[in-house]
PDB file of N, CA and C in Angstrom:
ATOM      1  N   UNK A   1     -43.125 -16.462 -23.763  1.00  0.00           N
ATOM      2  CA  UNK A   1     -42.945 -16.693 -25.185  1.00  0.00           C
ATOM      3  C   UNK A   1     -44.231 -17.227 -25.827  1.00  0.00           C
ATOM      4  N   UNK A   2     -44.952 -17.964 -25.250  1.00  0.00           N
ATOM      5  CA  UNK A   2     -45.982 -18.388 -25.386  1.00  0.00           C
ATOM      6  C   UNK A   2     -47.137 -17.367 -26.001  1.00  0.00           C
ATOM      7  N   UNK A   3     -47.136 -16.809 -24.978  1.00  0.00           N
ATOM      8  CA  UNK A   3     -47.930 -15.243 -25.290  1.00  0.00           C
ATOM      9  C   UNK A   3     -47.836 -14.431 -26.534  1.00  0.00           C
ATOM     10  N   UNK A   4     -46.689 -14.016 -26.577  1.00  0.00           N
ATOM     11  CA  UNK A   4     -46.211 -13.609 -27.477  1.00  0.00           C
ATOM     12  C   UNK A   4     -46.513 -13.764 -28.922  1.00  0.00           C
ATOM     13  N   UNK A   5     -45.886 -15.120 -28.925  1.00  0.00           N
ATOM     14  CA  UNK A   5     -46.122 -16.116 -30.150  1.00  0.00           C
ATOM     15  C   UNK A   5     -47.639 -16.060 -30.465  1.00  0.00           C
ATOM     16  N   UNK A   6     -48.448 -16.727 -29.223  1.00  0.00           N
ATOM     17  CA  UNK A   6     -50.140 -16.279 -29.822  1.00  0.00           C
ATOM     18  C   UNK A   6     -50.224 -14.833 -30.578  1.00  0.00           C
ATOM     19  N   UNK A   7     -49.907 -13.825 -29.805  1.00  0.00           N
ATOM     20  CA  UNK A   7     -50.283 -12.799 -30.601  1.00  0.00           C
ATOM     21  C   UNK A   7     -49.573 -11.887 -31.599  1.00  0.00           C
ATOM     22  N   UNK A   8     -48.458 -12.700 -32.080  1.00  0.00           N
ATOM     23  CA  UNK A   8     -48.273 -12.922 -33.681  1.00  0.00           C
ATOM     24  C   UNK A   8     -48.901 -13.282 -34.371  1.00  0.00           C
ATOM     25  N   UNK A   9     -49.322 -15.318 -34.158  1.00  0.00           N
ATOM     26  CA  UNK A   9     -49.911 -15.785 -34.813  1.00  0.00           C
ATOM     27  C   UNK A   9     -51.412 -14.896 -35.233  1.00  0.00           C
ATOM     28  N   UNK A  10     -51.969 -14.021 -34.173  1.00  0.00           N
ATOM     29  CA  UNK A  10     -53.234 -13.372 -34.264  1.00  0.00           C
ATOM     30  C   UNK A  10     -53.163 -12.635 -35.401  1.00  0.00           C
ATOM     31  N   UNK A  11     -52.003 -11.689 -35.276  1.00  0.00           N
ATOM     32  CA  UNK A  11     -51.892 -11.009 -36.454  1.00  0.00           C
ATOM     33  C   UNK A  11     -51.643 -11.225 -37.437  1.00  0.00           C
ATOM     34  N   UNK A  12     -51.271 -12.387 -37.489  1.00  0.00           N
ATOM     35  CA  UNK A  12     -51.149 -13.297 -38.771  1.00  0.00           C
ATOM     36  C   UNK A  12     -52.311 -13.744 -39.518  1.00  0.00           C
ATOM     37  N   UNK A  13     -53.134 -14.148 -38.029  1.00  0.00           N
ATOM     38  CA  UNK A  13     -54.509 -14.270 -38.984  1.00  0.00           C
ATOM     39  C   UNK A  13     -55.275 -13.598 -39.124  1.00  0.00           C
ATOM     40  N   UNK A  14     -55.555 -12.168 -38.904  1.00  0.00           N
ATOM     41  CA  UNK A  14     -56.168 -11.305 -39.391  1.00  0.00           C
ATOM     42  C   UNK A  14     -55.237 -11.097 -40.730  1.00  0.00           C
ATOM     43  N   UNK A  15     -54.499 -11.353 -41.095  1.00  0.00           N
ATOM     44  CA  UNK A  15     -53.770 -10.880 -41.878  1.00  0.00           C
ATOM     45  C   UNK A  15     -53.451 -11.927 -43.317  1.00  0.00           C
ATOM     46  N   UNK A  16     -54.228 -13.040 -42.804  1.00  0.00           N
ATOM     47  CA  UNK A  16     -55.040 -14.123 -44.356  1.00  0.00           C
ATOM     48  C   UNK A  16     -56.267 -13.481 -44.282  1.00  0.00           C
ATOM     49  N   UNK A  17     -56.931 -13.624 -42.815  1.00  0.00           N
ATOM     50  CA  UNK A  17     -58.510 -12.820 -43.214  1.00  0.00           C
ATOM     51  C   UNK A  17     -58.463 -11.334 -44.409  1.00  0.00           C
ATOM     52  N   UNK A  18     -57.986 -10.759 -44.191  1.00  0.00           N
ATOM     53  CA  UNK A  18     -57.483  -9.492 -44.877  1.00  0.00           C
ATOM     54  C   UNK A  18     -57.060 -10.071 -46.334  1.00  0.00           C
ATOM     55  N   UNK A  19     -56.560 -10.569 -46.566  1.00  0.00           N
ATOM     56  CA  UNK A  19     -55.814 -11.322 -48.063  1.00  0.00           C
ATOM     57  C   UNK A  19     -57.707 -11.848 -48.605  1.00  0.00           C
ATOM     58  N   UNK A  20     -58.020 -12.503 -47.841  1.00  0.00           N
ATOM     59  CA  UNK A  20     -59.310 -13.668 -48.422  1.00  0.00           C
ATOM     60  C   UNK A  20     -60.077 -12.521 -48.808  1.00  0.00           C
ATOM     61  N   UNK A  21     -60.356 -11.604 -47.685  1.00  0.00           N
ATOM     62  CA  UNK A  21     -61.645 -10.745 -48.108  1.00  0.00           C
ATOM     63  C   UNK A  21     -61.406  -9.474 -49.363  1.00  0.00           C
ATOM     64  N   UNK A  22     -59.795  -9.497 -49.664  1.00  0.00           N
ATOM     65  CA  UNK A  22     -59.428  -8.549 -50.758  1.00  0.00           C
ATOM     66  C   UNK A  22     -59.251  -9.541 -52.373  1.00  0.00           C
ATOM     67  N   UNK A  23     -58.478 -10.619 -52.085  1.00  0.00           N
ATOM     68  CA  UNK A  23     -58.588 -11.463 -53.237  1.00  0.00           C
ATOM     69  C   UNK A  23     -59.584 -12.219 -53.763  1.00  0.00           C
ATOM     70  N   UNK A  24     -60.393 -12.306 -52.650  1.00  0.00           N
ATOM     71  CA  UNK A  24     -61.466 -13.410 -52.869  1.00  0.00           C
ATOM     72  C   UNK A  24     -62.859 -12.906 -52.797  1.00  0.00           C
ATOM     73  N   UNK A  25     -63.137 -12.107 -51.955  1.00  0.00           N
ATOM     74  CA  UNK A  25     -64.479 -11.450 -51.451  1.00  0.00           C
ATOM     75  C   UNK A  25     -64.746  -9.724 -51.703  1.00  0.00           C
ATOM     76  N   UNK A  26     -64.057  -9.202 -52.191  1.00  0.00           N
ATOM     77  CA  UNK A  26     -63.914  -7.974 -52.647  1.00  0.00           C
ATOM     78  C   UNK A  26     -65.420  -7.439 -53.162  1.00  0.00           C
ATOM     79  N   UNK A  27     -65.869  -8.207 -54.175  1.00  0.00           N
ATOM     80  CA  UNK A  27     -66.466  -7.822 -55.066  1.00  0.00           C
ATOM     81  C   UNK A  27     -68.110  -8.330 -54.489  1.00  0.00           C
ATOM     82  N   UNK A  28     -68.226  -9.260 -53.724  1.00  0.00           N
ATOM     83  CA  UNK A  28     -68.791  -9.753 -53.032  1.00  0.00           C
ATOM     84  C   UNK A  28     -69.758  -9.360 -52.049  1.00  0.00           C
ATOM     85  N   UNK A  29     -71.018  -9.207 -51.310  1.00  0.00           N
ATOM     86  CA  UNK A  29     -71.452  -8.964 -50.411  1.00  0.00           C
ATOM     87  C   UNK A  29     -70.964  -9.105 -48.915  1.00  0.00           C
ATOM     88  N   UNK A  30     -69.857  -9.570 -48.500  1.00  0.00           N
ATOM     89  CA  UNK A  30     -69.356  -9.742 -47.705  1.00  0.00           C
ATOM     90  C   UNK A  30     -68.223  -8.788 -47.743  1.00  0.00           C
ATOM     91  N   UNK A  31     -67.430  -8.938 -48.766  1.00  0.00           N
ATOM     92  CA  UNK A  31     -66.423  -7.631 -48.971  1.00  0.00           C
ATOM     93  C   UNK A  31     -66.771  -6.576 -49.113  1.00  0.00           C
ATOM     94  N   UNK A  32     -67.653  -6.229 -49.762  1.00  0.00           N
ATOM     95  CA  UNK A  32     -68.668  -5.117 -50.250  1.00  0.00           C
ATOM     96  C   UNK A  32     -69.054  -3.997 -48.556  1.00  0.00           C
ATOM     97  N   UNK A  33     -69.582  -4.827 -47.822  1.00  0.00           N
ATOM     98  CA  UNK A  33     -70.089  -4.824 -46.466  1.00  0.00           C
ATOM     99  C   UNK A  33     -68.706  -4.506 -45.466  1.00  0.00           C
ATOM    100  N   UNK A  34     -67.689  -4.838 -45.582  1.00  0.00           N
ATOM    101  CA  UNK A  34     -66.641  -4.995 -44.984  1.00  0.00           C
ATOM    102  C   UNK A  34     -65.412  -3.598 -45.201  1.00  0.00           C
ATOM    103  N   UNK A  35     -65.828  -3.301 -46.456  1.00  0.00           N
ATOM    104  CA  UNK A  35     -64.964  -2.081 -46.404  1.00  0.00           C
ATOM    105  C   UNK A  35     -65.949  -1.090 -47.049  1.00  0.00           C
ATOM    106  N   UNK A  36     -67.344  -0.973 -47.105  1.00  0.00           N
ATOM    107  CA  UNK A  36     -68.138  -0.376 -47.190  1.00  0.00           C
ATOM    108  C   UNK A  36     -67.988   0.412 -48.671  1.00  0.00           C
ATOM    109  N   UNK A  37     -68.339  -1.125 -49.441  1.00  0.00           N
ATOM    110  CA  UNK A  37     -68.310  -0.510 -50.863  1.00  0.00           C
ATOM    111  C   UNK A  37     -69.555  -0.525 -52.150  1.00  0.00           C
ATOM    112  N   UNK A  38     -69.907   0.103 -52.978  1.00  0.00           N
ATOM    113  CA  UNK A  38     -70.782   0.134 -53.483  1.00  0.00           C
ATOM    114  C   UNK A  38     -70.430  -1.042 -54.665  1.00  0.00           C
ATOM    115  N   UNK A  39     -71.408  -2.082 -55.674  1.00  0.00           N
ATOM    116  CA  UNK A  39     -71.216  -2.708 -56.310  1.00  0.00           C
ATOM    117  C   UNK A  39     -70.278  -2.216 -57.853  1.00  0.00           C
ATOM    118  N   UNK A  40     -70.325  -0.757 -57.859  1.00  0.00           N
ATOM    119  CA  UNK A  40     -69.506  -0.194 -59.101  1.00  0.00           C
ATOM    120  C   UNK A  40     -68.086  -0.309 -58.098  1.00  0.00           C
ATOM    121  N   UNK A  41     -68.039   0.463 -57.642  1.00  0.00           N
ATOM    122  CA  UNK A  41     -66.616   0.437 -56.686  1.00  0.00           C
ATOM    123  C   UNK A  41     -66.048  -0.310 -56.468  1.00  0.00           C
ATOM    124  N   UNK A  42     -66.434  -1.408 -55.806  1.00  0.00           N
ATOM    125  CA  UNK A  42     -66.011  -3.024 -55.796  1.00  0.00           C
ATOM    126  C   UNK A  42     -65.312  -3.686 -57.364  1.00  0.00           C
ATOM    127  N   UNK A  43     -66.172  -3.549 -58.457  1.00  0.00           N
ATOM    128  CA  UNK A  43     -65.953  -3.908 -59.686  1.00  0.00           C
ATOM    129  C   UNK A  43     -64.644  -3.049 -59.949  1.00  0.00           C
ATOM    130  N   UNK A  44     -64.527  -1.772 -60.076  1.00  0.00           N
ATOM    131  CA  UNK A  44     -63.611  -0.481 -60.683  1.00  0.00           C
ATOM    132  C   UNK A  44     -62.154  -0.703 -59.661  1.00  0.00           C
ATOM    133  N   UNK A  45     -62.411  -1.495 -58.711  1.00  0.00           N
ATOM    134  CA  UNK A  45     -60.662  -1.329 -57.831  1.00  0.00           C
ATOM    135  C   UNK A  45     -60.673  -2.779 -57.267  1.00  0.00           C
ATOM    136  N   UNK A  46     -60.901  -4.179 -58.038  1.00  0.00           N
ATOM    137  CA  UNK A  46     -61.134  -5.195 -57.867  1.00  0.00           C
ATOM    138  C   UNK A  46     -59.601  -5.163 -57.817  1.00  0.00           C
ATOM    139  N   UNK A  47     -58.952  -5.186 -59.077  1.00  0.00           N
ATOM    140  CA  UNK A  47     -57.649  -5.584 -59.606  1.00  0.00           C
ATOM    141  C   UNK A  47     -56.812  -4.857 -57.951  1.00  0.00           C
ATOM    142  N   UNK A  48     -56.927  -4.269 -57.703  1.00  0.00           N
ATOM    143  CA  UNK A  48     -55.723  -2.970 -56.801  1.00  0.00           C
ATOM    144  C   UNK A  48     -56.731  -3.976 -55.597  1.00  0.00           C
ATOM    145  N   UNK A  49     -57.206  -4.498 -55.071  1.00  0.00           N
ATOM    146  CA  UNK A  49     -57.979  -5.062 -53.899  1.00  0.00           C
ATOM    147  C   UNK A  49     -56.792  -6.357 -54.178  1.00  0.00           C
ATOM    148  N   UNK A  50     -56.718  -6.988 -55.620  1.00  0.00           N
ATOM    149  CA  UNK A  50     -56.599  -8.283 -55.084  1.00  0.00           C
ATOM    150  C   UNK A  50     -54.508  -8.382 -54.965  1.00  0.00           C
ATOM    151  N   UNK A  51     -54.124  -7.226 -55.704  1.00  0.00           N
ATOM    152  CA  UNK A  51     -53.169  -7.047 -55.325  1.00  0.00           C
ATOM    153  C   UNK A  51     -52.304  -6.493 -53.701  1.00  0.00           C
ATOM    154  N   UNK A  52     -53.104  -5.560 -53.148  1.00  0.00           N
ATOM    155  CA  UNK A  52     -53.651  -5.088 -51.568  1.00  0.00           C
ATOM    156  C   UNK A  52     -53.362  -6.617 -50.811  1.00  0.00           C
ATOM    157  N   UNK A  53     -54.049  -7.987 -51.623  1.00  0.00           N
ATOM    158  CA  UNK A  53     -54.442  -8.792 -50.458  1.00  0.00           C
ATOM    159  C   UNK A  53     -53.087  -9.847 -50.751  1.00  0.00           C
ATOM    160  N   UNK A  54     -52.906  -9.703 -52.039  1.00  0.00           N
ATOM    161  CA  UNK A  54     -51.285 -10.498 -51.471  1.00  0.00           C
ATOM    162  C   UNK A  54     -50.383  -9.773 -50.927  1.00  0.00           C
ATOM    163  N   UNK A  55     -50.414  -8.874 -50.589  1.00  0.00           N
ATOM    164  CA  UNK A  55     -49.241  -7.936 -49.682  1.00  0.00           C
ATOM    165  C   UNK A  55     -49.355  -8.600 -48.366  1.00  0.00           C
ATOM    166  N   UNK A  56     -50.883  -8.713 -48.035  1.00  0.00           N
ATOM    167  CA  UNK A  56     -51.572  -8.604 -46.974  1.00  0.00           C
ATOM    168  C   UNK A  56     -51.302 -10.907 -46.413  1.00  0.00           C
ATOM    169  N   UNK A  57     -51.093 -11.257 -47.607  1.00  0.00           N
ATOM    170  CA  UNK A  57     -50.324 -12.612 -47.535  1.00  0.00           C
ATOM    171  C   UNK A  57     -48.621 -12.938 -47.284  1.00  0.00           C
ATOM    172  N   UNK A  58     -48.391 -11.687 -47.881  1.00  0.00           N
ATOM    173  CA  UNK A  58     -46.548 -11.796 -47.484  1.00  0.00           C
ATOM    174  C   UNK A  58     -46.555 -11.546 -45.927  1.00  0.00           C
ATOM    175  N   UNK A  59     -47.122 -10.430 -45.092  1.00  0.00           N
ATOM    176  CA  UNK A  59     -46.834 -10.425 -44.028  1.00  0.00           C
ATOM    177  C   UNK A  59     -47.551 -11.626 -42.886  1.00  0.00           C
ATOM    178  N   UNK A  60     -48.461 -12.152 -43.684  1.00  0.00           N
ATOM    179  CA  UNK A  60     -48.981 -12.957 -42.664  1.00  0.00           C
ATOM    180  C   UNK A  60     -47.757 -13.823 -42.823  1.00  0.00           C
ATOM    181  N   UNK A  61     -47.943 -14.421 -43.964  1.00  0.00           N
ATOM    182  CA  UNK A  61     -46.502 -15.449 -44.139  1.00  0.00           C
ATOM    183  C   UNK A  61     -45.027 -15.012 -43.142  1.00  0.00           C
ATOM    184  N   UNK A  62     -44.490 -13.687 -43.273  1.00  0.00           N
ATOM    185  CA  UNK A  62     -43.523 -13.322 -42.623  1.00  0.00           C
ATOM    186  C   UNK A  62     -43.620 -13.562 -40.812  1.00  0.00           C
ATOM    187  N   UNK A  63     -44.468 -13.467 -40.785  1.00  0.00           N
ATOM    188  CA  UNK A  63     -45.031 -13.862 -39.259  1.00  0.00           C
ATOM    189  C   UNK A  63     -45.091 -15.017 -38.625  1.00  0.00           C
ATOM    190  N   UNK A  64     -45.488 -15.328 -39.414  1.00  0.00           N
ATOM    191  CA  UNK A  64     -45.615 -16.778 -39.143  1.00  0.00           C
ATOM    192  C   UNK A  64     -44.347 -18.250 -39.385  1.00  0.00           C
ATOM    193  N   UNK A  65     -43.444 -17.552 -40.230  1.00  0.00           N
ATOM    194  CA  UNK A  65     -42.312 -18.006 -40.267  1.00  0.00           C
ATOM    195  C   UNK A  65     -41.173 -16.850 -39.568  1.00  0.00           C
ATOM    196  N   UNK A  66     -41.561 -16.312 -38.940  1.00  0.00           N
ATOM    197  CA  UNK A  66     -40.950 -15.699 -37.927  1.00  0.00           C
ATOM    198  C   UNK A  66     -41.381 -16.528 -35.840  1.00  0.00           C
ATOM    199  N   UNK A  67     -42.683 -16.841 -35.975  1.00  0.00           N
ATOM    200  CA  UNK A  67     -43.138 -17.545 -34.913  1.00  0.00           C
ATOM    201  C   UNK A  67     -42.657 -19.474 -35.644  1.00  0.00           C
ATOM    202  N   UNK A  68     -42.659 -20.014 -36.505  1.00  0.00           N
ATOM    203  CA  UNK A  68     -42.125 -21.118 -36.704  1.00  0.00           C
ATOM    204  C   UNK A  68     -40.332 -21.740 -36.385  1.00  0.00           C
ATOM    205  N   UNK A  69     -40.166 -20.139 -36.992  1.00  0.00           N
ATOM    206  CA  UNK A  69     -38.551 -20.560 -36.653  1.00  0.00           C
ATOM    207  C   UNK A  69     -37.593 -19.966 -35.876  1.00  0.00           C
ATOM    208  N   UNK A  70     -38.394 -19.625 -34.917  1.00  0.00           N
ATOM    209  CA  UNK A  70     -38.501 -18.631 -33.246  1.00  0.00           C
ATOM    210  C   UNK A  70     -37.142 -17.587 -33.828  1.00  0.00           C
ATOM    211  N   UNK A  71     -37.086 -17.173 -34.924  1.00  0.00           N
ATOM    212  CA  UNK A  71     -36.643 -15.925 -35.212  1.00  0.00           C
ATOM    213  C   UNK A  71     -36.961 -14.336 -34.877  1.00  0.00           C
ATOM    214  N   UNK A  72     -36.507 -14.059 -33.496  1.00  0.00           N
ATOM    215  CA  UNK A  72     -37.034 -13.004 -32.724  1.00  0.00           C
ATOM    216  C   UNK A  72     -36.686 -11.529 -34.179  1.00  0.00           C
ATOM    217  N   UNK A  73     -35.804 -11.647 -34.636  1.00  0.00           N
ATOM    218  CA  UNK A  73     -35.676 -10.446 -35.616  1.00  0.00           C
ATOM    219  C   UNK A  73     -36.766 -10.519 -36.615  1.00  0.00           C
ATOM    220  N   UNK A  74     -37.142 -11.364 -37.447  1.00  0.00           N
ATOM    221  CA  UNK A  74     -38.109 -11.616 -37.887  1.00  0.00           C
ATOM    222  C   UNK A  74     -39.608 -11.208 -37.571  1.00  0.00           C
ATOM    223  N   UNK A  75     -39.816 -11.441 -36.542  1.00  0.00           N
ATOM    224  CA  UNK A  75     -41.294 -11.355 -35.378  1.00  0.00           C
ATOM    225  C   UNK A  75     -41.262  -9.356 -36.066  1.00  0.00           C
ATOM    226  N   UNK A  76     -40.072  -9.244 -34.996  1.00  0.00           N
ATOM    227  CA  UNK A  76     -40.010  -7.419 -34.968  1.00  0.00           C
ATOM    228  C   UNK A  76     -40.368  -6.632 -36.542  1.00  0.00           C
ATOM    229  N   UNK A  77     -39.405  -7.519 -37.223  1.00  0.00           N
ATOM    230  CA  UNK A  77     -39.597  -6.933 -38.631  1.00  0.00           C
ATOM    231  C   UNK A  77     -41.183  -6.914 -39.378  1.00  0.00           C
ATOM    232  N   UNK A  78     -41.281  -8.167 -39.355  1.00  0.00           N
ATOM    233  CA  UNK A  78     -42.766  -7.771 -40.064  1.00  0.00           C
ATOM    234  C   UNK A  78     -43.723  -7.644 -39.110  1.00  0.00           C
ATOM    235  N   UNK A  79     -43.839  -7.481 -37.978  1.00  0.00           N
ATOM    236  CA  UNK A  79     -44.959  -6.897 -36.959  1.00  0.00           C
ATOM    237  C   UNK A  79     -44.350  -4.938 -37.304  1.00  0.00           C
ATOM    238  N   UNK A  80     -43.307  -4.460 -37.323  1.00  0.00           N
ATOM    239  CA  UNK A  80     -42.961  -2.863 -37.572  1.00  0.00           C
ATOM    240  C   UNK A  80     -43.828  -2.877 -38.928  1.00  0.00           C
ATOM    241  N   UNK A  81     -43.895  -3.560 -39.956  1.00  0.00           N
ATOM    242  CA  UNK A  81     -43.784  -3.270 -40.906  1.00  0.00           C
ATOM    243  C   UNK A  81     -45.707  -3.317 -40.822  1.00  0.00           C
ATOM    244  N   UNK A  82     -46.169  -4.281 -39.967  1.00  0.00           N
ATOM    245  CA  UNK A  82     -47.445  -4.530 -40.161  1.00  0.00           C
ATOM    246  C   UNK A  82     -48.488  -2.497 -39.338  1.00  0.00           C
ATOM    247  N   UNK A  83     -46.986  -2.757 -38.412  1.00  0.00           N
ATOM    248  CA  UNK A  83     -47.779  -1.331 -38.164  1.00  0.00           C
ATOM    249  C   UNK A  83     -47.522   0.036 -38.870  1.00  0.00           C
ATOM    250  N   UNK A  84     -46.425   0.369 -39.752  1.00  0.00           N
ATOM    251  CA  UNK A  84     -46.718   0.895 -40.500  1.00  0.00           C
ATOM    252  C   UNK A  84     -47.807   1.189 -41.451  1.00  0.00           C
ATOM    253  N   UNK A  85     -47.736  -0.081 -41.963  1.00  0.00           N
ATOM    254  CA  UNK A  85     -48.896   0.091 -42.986  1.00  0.00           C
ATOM    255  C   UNK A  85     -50.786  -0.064 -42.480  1.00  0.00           C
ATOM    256  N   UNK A  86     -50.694  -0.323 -40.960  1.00  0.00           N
ATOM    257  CA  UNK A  86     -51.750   0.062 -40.301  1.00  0.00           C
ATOM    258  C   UNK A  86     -51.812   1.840 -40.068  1.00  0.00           C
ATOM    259  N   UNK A  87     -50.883   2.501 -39.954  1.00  0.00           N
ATOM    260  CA  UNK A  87     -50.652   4.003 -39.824  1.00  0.00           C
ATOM    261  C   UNK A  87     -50.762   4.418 -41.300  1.00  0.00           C
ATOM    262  N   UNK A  88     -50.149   3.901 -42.372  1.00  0.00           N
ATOM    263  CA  UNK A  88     -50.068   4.857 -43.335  1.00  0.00           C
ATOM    264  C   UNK A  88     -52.165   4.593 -43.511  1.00  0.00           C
ATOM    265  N   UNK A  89     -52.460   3.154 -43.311  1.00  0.00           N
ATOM    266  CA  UNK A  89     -54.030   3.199 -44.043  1.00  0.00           C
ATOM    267  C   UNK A  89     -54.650   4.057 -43.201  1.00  0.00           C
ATOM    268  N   UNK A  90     -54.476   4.365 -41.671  1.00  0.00           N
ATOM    269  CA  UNK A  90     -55.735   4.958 -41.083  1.00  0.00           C
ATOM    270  C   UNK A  90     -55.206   6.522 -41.766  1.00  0.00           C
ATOM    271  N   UNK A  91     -54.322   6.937 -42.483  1.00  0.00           N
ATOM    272  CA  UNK A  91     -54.597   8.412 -42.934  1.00  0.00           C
ATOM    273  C   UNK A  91     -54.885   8.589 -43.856  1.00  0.00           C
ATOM    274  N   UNK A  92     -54.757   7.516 -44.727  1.00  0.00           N
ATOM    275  CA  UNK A  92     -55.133   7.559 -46.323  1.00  0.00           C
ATOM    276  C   UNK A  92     -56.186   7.045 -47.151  1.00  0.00           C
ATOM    277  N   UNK A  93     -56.572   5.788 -46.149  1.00  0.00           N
ATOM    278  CA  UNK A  93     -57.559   5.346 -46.255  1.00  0.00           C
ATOM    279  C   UNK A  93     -59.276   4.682 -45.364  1.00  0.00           C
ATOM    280  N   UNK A  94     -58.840   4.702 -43.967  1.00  0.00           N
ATOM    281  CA  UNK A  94     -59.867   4.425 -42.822  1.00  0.00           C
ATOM    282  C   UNK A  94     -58.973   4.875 -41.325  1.00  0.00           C
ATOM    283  N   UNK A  95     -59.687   5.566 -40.628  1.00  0.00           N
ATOM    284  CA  UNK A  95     -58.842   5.333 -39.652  1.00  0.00           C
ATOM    285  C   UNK A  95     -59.174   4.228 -38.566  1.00  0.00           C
ATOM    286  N   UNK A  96     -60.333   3.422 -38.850  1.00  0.00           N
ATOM    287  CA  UNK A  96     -60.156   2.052 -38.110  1.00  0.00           C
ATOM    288  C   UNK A  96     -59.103   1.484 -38.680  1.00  0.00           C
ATOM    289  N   UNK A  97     -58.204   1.316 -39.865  1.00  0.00           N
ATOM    290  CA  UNK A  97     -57.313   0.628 -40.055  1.00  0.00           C
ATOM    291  C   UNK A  97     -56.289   0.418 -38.373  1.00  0.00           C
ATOM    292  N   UNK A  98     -56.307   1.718 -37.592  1.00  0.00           N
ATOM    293  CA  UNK A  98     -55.554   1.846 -36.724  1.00  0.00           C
ATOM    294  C   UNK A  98     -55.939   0.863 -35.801  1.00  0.00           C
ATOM    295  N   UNK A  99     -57.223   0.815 -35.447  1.00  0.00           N
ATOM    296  CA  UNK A  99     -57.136  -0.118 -34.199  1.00  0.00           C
ATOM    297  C   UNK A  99     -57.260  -1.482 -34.765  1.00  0.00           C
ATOM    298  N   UNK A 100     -57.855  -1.851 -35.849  1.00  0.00           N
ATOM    299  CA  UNK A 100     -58.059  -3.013 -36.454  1.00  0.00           C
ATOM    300  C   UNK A 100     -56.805  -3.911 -36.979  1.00  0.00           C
ATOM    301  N   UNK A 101     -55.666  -3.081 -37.246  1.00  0.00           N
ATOM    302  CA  UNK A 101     -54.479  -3.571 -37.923  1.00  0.00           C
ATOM    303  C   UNK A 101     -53.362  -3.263 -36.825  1.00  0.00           C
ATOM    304  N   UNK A 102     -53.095  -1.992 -36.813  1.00  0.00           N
ATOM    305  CA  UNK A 102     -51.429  -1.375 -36.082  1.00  0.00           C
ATOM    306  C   UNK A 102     -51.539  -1.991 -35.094  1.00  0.00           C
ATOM    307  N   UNK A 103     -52.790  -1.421 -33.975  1.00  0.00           N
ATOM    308  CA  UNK A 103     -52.737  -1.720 -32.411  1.00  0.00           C
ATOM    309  C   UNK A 103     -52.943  -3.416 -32.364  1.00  0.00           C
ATOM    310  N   UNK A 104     -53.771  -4.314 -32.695  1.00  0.00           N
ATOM    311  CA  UNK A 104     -52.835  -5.501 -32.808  1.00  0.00           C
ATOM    312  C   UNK A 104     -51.446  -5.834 -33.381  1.00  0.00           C
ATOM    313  N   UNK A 105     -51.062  -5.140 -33.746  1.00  0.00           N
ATOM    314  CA  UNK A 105     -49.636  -5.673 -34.008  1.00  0.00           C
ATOM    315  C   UNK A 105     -48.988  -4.875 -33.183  1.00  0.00           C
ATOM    316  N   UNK A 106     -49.163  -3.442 -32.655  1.00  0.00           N
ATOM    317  CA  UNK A 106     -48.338  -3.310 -31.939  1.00  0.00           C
ATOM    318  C   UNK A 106     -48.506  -4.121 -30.366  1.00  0.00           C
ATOM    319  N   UNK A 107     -49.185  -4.485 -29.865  1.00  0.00           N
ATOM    320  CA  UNK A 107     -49.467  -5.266 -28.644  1.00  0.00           C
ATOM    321  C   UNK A 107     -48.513  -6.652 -28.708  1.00  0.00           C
ATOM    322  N   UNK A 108     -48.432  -7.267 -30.265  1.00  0.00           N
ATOM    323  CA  UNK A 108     -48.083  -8.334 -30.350  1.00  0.00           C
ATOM    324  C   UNK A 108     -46.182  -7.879 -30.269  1.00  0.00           C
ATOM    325  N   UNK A 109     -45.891  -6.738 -30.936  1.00  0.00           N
ATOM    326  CA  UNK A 109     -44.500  -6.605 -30.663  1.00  0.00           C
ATOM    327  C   UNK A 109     -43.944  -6.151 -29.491  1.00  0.00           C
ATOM    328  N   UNK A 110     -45.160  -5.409 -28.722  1.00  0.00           N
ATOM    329  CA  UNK A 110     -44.697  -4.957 -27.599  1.00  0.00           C
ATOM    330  C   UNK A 110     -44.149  -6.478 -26.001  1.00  0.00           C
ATOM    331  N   UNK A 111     -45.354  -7.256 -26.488  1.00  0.00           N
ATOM    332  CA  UNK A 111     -45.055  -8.455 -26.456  1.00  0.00           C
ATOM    333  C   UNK A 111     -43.659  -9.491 -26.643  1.00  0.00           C
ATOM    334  N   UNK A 112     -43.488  -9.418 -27.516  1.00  0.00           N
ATOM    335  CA  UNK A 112     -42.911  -9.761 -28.503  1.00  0.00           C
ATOM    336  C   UNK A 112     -41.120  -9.408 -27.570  1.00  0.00           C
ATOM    337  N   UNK A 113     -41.003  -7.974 -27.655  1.00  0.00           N
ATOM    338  CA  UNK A 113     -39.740  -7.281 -27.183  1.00  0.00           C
ATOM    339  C   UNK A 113     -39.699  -7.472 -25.790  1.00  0.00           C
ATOM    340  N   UNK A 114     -40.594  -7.118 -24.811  1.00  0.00           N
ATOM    341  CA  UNK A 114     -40.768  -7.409 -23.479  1.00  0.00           C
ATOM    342  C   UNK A 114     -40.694  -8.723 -22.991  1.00  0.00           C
ATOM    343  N   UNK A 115     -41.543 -10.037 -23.291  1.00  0.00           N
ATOM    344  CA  UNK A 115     -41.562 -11.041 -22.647  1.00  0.00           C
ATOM    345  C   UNK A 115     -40.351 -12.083 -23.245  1.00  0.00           C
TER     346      UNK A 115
END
């Protein structure tokens, strides 16, 4: 359980990192650098970035009050949900989304269901 729980919490925190660098750093040389964007681009999809990054705050949150209140349905739910939307981005929008987002979360549910 132990295990497990770490690698929720992991995906949890990639998953404020993800919120910070869309709400906060977007526009930024660091955000800029991070999803490989030009300074017009950054400016023109700021608004849709910083909305992106509270999504990207509900599931960390869901996670993490899924590992707080050892709610095993919880864990499953927003780790499925985290890999979805790691699958829908690597086709629509990067396909590192896949290993960077899904495949940690799926490790963490596979985890998660097994141990």
């Amino acid at each position: 359980m132990i295990i497990s729980n770490a690698l929720v919490l992991l995906v949890a925190l990639l998953h404020v990192w993800f919120m910070i660098l869309e709400m906060y750093f977007w526009t930024r040389p660091l955000g800029r650098k991070a999803f490989g964007l030009t300074k017009e681009s950054a400016e023109a999809t700021k608004v849709m970035a910083q909305n992106q990054g509270i999504y990207n705050g509900f599931l960390a949150a869901g996670l993490i009050w899924g590992v707080i209140s050892h709610l095993h349905d919880v864990k499953v739910f927003f780790l499925a949900c985290v890999i979805v939307a790691g699958i829908v981005g690597a086709f629509t929008a990067n396909k590192k989304i896949l290993y960077i987002q899904a495949f940690p979360a799926l490790a963490a549910l596979m985890a998660v269901v097994c141990l």
